[in-house]
N, C-alpha and C. Protein backbone atom coordinates (compact mmCIF):
# COMPACT_ATOMS: atom_id res chain seq x y z
N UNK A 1 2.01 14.91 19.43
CA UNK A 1 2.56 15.84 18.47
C UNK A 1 1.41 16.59 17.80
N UNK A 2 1.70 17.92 17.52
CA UNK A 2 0.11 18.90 16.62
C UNK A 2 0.86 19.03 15.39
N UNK A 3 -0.31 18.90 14.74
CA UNK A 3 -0.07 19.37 13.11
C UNK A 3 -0.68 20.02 13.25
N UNK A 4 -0.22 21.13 12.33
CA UNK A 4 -0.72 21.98 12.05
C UNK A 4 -1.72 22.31 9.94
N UNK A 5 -2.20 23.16 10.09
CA UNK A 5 -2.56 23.37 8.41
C UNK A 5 -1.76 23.81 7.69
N UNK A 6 -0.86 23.60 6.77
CA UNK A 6 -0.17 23.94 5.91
C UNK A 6 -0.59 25.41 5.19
N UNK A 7 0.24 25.89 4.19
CA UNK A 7 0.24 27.20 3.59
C UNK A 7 -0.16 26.87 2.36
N UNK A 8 -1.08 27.52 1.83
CA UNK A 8 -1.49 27.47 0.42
C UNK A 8 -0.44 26.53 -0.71
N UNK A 9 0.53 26.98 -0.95
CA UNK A 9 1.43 26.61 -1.81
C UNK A 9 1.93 25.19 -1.27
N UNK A 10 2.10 24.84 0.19
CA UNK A 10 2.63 23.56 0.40
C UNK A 10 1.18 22.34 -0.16
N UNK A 11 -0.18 22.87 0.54
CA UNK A 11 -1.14 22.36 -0.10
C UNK A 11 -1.23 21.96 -1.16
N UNK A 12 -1.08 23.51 -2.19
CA UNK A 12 -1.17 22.93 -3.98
C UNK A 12 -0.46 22.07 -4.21
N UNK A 13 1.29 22.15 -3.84
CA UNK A 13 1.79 21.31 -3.96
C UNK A 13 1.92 19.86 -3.88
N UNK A 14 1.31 19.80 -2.67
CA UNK A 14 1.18 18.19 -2.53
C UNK A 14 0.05 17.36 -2.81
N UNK A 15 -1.10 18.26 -3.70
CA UNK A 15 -2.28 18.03 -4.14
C UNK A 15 -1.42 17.75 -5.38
N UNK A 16 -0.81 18.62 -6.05
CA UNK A 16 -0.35 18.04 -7.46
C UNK A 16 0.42 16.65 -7.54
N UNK A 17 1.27 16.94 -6.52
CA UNK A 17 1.93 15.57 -6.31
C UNK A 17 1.06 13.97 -6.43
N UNK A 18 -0.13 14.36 -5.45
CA UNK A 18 -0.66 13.28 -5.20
C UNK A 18 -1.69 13.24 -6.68
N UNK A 19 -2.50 14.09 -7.92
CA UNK A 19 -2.34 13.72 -8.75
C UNK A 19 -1.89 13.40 -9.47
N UNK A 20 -0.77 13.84 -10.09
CA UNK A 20 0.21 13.33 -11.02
C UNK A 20 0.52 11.85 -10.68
N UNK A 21 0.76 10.99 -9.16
CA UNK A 21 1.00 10.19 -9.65
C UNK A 21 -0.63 9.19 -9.65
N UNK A 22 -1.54 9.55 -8.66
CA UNK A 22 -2.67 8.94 -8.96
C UNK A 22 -3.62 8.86 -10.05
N UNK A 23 -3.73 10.15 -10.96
CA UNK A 23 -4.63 10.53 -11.81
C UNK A 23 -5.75 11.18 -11.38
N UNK A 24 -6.31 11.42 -9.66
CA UNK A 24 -7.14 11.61 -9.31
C UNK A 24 -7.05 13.04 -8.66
N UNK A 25 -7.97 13.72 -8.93
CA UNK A 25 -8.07 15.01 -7.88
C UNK A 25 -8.43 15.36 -6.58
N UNK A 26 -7.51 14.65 -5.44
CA UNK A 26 -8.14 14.81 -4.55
C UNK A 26 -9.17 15.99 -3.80
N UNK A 27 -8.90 17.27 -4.67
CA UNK A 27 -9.71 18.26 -4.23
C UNK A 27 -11.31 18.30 -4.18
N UNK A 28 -11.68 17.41 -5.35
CA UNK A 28 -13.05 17.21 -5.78
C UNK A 28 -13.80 16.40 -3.84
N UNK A 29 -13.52 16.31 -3.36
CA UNK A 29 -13.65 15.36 -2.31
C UNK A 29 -14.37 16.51 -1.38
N UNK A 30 -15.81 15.79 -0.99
CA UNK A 30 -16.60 17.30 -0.35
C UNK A 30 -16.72 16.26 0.95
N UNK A 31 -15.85 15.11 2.08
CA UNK A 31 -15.99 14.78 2.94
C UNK A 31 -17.71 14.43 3.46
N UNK A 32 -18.35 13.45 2.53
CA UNK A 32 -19.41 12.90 2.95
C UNK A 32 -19.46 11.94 3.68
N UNK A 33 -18.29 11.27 3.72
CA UNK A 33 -17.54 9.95 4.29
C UNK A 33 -18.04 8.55 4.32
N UNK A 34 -19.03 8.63 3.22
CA UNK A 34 -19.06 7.34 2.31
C UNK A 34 -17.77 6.42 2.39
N UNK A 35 -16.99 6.79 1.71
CA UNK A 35 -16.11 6.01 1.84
C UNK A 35 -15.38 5.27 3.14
N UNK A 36 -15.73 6.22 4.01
CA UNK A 36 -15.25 5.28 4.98
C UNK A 36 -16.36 4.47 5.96
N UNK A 37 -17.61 4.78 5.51
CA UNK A 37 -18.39 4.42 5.93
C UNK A 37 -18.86 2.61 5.29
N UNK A 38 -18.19 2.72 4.03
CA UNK A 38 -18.13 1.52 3.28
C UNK A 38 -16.76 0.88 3.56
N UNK A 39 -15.85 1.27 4.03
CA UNK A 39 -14.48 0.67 4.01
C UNK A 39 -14.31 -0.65 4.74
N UNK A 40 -13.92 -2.13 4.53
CA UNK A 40 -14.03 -2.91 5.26
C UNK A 40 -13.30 -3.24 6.29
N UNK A 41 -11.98 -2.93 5.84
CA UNK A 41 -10.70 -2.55 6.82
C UNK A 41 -10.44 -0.98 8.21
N UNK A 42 -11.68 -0.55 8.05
CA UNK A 42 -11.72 0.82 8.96
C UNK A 42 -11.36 0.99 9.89
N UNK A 43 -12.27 -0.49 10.61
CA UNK A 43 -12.29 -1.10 12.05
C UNK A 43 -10.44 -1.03 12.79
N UNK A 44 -9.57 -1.48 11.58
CA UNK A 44 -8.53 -1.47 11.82
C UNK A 44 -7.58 -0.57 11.82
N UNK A 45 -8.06 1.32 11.01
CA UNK A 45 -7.31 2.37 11.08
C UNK A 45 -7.05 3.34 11.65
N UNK A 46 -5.96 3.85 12.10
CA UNK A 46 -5.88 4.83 13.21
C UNK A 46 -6.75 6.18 12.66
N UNK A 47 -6.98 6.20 11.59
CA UNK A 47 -7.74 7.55 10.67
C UNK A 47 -8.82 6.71 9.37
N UNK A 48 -9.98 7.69 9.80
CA UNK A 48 -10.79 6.91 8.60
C UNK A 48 -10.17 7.17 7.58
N UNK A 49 -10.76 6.69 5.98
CA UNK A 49 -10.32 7.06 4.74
C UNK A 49 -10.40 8.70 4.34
N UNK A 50 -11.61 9.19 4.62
CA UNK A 50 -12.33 10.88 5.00
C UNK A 50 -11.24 11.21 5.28
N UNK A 51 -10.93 11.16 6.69
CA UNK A 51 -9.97 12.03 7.63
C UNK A 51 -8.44 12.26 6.41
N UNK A 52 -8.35 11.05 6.06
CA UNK A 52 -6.61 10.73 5.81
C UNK A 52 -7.00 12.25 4.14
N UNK A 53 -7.97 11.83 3.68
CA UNK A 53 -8.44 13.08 2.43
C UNK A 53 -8.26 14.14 2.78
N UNK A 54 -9.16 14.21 4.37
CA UNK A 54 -9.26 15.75 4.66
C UNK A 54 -7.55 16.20 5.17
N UNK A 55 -7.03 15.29 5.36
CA UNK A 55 -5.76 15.42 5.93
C UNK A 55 -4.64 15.99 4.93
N UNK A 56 -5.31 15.17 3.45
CA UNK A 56 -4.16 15.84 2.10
C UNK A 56 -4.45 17.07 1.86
N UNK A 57 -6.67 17.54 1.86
CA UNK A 57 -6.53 18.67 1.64
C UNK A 57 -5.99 19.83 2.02
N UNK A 58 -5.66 19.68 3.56
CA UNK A 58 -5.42 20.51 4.31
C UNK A 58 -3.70 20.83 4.43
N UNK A 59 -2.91 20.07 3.55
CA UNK A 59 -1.34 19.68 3.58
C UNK A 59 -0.90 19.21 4.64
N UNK A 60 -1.66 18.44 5.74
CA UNK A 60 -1.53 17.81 6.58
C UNK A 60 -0.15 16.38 6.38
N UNK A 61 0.65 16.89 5.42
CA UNK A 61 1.24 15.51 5.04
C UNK A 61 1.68 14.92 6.10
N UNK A 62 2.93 15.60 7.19
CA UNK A 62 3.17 14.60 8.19
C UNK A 62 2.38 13.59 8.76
N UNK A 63 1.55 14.29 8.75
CA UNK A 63 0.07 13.26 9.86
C UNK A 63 -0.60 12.08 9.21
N UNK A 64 -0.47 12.80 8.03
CA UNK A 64 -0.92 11.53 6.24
C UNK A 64 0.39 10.66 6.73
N UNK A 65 1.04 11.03 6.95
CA UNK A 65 2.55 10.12 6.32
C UNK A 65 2.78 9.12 7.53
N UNK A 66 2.33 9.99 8.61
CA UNK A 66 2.60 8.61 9.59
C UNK A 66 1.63 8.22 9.88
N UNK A 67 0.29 8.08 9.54
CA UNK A 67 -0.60 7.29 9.75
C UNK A 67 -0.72 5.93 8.96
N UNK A 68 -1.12 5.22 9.96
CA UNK A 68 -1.09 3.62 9.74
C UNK A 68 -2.43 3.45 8.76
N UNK A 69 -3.30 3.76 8.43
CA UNK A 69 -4.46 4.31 7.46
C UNK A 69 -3.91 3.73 6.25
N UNK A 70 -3.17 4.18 5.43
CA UNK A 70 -2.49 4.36 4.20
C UNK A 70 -1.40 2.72 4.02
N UNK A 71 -1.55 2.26 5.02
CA UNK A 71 -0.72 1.10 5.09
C UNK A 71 -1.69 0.02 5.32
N UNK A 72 -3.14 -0.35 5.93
CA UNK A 72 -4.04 -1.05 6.31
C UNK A 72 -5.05 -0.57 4.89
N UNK A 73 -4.54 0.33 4.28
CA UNK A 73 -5.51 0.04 2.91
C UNK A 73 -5.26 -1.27 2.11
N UNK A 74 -6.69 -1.61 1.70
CA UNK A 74 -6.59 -2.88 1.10
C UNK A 74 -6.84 -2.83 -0.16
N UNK A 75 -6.83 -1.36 -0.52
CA UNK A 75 -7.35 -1.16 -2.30
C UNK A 75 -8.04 -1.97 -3.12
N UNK A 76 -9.72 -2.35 -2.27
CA UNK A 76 -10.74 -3.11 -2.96
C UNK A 76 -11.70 -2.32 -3.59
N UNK A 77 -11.54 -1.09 -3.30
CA UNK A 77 -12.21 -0.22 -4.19
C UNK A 77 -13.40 0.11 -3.72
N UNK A 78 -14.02 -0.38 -2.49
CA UNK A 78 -15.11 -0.61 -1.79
C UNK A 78 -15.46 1.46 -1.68
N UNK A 79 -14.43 2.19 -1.63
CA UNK A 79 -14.27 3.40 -1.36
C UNK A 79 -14.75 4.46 -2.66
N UNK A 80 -14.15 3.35 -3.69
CA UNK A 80 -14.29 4.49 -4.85
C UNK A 80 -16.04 4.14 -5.92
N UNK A 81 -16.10 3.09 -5.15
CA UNK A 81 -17.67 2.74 -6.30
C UNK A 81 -18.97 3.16 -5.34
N UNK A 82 -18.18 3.76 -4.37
CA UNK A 82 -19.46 4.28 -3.17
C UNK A 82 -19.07 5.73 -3.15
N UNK A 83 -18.18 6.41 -3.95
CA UNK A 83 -17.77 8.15 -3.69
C UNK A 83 -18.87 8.70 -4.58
N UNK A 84 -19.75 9.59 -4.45
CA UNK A 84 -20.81 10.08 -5.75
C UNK A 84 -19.98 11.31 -5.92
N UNK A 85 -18.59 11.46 -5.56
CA UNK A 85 -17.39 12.17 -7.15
C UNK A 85 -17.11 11.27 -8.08
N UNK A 86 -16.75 10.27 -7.73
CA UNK A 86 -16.58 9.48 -8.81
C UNK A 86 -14.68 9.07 -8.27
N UNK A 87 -14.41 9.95 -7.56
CA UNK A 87 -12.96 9.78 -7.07
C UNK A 87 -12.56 8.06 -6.38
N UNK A 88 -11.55 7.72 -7.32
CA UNK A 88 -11.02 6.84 -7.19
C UNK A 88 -9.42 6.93 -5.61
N UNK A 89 -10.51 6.53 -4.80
CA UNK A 89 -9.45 6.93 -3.46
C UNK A 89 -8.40 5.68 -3.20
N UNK A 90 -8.87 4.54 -3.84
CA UNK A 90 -7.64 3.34 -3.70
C UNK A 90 -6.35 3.83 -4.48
N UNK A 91 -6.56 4.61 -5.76
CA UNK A 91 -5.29 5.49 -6.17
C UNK A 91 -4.51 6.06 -5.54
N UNK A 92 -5.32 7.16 -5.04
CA UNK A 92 -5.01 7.82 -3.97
C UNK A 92 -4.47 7.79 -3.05
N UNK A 93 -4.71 6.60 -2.12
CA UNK A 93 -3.97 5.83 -1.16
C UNK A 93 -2.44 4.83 -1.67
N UNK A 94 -2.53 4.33 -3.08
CA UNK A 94 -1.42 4.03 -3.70
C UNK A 94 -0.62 4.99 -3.50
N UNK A 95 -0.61 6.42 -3.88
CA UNK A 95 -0.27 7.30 -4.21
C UNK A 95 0.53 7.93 -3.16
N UNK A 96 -0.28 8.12 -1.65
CA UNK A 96 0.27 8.29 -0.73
C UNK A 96 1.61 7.05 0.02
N UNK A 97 1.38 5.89 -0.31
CA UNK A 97 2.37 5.39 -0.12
C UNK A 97 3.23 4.77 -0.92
N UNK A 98 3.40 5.25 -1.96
CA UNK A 98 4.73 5.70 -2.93
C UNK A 98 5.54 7.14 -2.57
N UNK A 99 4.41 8.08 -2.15
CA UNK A 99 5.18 9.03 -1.57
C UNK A 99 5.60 9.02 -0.17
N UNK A 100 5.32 8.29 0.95
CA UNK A 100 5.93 7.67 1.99
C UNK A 100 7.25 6.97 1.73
N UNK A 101 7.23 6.10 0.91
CA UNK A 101 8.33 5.03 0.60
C UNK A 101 9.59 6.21 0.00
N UNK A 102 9.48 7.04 -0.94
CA UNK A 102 9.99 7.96 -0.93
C UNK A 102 10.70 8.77 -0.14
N UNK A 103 9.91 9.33 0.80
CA UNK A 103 10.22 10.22 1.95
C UNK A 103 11.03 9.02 3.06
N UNK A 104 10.69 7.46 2.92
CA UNK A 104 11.67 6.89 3.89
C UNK A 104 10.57 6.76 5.45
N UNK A 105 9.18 6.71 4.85
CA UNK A 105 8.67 6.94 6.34
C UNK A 105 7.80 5.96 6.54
N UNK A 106 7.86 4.66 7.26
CA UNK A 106 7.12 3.81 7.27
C UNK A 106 6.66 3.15 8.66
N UNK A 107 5.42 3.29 8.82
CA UNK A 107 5.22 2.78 10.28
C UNK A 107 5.49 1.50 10.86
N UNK A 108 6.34 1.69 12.02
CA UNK A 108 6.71 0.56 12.99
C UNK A 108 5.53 -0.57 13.08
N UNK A 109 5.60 -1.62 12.90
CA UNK A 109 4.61 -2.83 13.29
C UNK A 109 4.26 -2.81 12.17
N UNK A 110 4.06 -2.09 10.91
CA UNK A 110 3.43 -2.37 9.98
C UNK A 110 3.71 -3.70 8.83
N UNK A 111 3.14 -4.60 8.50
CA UNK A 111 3.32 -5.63 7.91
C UNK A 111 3.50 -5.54 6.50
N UNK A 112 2.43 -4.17 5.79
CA UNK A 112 2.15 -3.98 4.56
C UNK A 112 3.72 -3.75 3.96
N UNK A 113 4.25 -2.66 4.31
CA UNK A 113 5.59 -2.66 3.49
C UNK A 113 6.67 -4.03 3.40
N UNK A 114 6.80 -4.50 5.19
CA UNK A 114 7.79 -5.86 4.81
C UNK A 114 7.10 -6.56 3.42
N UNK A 115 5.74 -6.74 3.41
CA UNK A 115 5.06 -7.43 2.50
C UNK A 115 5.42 -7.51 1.02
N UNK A 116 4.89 -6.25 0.65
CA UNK A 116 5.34 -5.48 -0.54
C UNK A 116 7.34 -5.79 -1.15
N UNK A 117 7.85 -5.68 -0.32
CA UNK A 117 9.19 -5.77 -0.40
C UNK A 117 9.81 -7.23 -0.73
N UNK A 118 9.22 -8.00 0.03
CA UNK A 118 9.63 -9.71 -0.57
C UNK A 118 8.86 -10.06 -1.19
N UNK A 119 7.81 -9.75 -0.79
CA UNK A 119 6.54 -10.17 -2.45
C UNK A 119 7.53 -9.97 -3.78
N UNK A 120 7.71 -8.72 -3.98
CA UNK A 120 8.14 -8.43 -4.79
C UNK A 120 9.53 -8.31 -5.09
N UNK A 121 10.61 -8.98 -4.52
CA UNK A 121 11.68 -9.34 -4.17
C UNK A 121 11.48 -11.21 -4.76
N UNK A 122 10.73 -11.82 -4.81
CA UNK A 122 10.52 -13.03 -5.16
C UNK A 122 9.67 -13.09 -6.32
N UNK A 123 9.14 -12.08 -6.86
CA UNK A 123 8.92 -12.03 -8.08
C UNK A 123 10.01 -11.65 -9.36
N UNK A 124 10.84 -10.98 -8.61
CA UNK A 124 11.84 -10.18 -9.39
C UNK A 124 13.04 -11.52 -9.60
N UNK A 125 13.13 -12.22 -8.42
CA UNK A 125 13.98 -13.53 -8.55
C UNK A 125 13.77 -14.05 -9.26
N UNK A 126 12.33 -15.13 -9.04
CA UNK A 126 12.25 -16.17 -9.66
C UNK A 126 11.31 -15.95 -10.75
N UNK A 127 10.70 -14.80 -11.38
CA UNK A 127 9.87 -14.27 -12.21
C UNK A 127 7.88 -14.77 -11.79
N UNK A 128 7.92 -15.60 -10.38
CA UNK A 128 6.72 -15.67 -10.10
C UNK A 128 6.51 -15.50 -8.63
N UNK A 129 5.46 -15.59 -8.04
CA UNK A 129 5.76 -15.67 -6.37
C UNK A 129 6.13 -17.05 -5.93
N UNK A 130 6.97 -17.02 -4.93
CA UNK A 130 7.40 -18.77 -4.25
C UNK A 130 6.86 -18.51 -2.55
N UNK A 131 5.97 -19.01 -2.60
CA UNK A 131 4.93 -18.95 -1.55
C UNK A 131 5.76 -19.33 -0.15
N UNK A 132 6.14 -20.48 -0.29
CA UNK A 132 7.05 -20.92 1.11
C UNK A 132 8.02 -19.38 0.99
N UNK A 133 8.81 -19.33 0.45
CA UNK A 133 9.73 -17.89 0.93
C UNK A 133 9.52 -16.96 0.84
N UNK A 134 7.76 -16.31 0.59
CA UNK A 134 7.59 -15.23 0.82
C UNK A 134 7.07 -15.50 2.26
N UNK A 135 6.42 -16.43 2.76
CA UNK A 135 5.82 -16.43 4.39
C UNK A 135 6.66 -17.00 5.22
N UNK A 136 8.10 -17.85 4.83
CA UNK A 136 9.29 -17.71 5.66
C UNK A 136 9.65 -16.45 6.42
N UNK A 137 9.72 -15.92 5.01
CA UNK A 137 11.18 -14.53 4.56
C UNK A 137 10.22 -12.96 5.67
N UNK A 138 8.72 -13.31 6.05
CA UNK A 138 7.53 -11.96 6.20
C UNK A 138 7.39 -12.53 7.61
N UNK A 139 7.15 -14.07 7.93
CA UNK A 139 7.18 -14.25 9.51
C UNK A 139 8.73 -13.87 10.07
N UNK A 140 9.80 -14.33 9.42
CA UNK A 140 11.06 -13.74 9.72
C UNK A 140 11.46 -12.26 10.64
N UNK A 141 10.69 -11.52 9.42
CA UNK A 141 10.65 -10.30 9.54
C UNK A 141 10.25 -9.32 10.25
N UNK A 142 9.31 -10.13 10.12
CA UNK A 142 7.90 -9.37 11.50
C UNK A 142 8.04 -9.90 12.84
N UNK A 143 8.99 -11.04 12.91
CA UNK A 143 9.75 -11.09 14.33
C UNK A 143 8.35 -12.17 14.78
N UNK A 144 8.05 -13.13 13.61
CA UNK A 144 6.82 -14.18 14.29
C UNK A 144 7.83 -15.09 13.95
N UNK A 145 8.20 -15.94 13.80
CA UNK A 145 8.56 -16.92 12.79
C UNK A 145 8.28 -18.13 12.97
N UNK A 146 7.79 -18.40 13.48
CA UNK A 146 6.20 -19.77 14.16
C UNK A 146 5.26 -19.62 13.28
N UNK A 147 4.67 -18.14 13.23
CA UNK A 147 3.61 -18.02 12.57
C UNK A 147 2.79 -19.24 11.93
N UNK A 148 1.46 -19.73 11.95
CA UNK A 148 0.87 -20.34 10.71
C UNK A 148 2.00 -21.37 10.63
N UNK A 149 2.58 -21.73 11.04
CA UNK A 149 3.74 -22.87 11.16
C UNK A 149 2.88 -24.35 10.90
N UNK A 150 1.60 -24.74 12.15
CA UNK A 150 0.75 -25.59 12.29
C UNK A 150 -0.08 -25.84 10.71
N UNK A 151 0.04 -24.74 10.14
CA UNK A 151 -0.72 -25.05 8.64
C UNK A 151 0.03 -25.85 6.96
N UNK A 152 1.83 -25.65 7.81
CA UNK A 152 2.59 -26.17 6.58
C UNK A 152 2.33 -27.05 6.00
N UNK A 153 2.20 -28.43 7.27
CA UNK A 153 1.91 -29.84 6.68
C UNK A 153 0.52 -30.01 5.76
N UNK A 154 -0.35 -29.31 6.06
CA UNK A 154 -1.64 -29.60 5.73
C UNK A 154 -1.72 -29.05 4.00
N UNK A 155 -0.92 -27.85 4.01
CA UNK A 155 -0.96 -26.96 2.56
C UNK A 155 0.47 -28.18 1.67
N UNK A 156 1.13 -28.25 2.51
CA UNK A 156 2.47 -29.61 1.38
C UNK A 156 1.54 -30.43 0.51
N UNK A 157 0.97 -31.17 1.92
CA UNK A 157 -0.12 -32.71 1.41
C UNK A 157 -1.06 -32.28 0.65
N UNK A 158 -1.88 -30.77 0.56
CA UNK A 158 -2.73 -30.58 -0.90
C UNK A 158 -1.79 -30.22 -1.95
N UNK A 159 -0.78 -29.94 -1.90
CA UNK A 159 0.37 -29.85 -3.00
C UNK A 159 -0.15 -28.04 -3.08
N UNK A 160 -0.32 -27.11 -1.90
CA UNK A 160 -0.58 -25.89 -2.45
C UNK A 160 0.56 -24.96 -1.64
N UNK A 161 1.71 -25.57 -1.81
CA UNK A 161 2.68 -24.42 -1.61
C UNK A 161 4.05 -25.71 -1.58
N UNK A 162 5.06 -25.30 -1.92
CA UNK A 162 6.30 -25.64 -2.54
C UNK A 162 7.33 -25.56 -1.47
N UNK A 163 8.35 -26.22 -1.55
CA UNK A 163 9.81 -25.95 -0.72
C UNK A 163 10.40 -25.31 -2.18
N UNK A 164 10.79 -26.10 -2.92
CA UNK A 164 11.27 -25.61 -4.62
C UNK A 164 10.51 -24.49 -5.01
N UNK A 165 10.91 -23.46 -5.31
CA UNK A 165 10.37 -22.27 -6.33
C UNK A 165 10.27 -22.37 -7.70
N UNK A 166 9.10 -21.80 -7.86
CA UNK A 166 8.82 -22.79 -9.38
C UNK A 166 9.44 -21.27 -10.56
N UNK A 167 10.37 -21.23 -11.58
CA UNK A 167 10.52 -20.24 -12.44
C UNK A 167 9.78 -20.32 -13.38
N UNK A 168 9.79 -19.01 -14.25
CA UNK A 168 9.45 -19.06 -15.36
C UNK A 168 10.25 -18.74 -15.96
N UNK A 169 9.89 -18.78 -17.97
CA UNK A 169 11.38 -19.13 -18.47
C UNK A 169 11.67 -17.64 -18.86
N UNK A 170 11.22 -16.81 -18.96
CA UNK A 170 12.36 -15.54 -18.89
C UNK A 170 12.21 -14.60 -17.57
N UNK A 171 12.95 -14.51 -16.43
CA UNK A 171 12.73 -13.80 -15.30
C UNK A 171 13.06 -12.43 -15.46
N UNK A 172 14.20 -12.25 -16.84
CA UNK A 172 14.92 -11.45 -16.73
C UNK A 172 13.43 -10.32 -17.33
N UNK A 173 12.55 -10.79 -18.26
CA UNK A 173 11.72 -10.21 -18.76
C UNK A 173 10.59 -9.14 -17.77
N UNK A 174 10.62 -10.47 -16.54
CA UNK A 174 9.55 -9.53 -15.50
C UNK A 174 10.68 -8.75 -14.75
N UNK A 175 11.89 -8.64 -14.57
CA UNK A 175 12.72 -7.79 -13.64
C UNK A 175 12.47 -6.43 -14.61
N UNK A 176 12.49 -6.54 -16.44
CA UNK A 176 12.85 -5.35 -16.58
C UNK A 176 12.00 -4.51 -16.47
N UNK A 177 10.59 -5.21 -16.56
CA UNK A 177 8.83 -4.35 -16.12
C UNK A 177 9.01 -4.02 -14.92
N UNK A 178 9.84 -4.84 -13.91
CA UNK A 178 9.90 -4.08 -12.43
C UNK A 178 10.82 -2.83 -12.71
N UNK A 179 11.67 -2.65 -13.11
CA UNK A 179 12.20 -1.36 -13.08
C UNK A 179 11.59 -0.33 -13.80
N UNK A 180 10.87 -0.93 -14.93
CA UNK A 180 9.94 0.49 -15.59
C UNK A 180 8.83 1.10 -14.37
N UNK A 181 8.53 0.10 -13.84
CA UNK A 181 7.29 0.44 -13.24
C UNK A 181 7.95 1.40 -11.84
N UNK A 182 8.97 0.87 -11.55
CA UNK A 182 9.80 1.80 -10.31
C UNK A 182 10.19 3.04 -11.06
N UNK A 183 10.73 3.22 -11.92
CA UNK A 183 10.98 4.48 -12.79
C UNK A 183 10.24 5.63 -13.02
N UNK A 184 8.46 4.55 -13.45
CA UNK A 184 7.37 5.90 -13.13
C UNK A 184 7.08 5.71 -12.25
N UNK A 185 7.38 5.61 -10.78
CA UNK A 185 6.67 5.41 -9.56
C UNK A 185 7.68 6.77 -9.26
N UNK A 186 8.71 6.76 -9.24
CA UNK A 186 9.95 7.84 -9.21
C UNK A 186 9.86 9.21 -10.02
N UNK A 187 8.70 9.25 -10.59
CA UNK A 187 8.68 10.70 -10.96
C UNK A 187 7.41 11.23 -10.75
């Protein structure tokens, strides 16, 4: 498939987009590619961190949007304390996949979103994470469900993961921070 360069206005546009919700300007970005030259996860992206930038500047969104890049980010920041803008690109990459999740566009095989979704689906339950049913509920999902199976017994007997989910005493308190925080993720 070709992408093409977008039109001025689709550009601005989705430059504003992607500040407003990051805080960051992706324009400031003069492609030295530091950042991806520091990135530890690179090895593993179909587009360096650079490219996926040069990709917003250019309103390249489709190509942003389905690249697996933005989903294999590990937002350690390794990107933004090595940019001499000062640009914080782990935002950035937040940023882009809030606006993916949005648009409904998420790459096949990708683990990061199932992740995200019961992670935080078992926080919202039981007001903490419950370790056994988030790596049930994610090998399930991802169509392993063996997975790391050989490691259960060993993590029971150090007492570092649970069949019982442990609560805390107001859940209802962390559900209602999950919806604020979805609320400004939504505008």
């Amino acid at each position: 498939m070709k992408y093409a360069i977008a039109s001025e206005k689709v550009r601005r546009t989705f430059a504003k987009q992607i500040e407003k919700i990051s805080g960051e300007r992706i324009s400031l970005c003069y492609q030295c590619g530091k950042c991806s030259a520091g990135c530890p996860v690179a090895y593993a992206m179909d587009y360096l961190p650079s490219q996926i930038t040069r990709f917003a500047q250019l309103g390249m969104v489709e190509k942003l949007m389905q690249s697996s890049t933005i989903w294999i980010c590990a937002s350690c920041k390794t990107c933004s304390v090595r940019c001499p803008r000062g640009i914080e690109l782990a935002k950035i990459m937040d940023a882009f996949r809030i606006l993916a999740k949005r648009r409904g566009i998420v790459p096949k095989g990708q683990i990061a979103p199932l992740f995200d979704g019961i992670f935080l689906g078992s926080i919202e339950k039981y007001g903490r994470l419950h370790e056994m049913g988030l790596i049930s509920k994610l090998n399930i999902a991802s169509g392993r469900p063996f997975k790391d199976l050989s490691l259960l017994p060993i993590m029971l007997r150090k007492g570092k993961i649970r069949f019982v989910p442990e609560k805390v005493n107001s859940p209802r308190e962390v559900r209602n921070l999950i919806r604020k925080v979805e609320e400004l993720e939504s505008k």
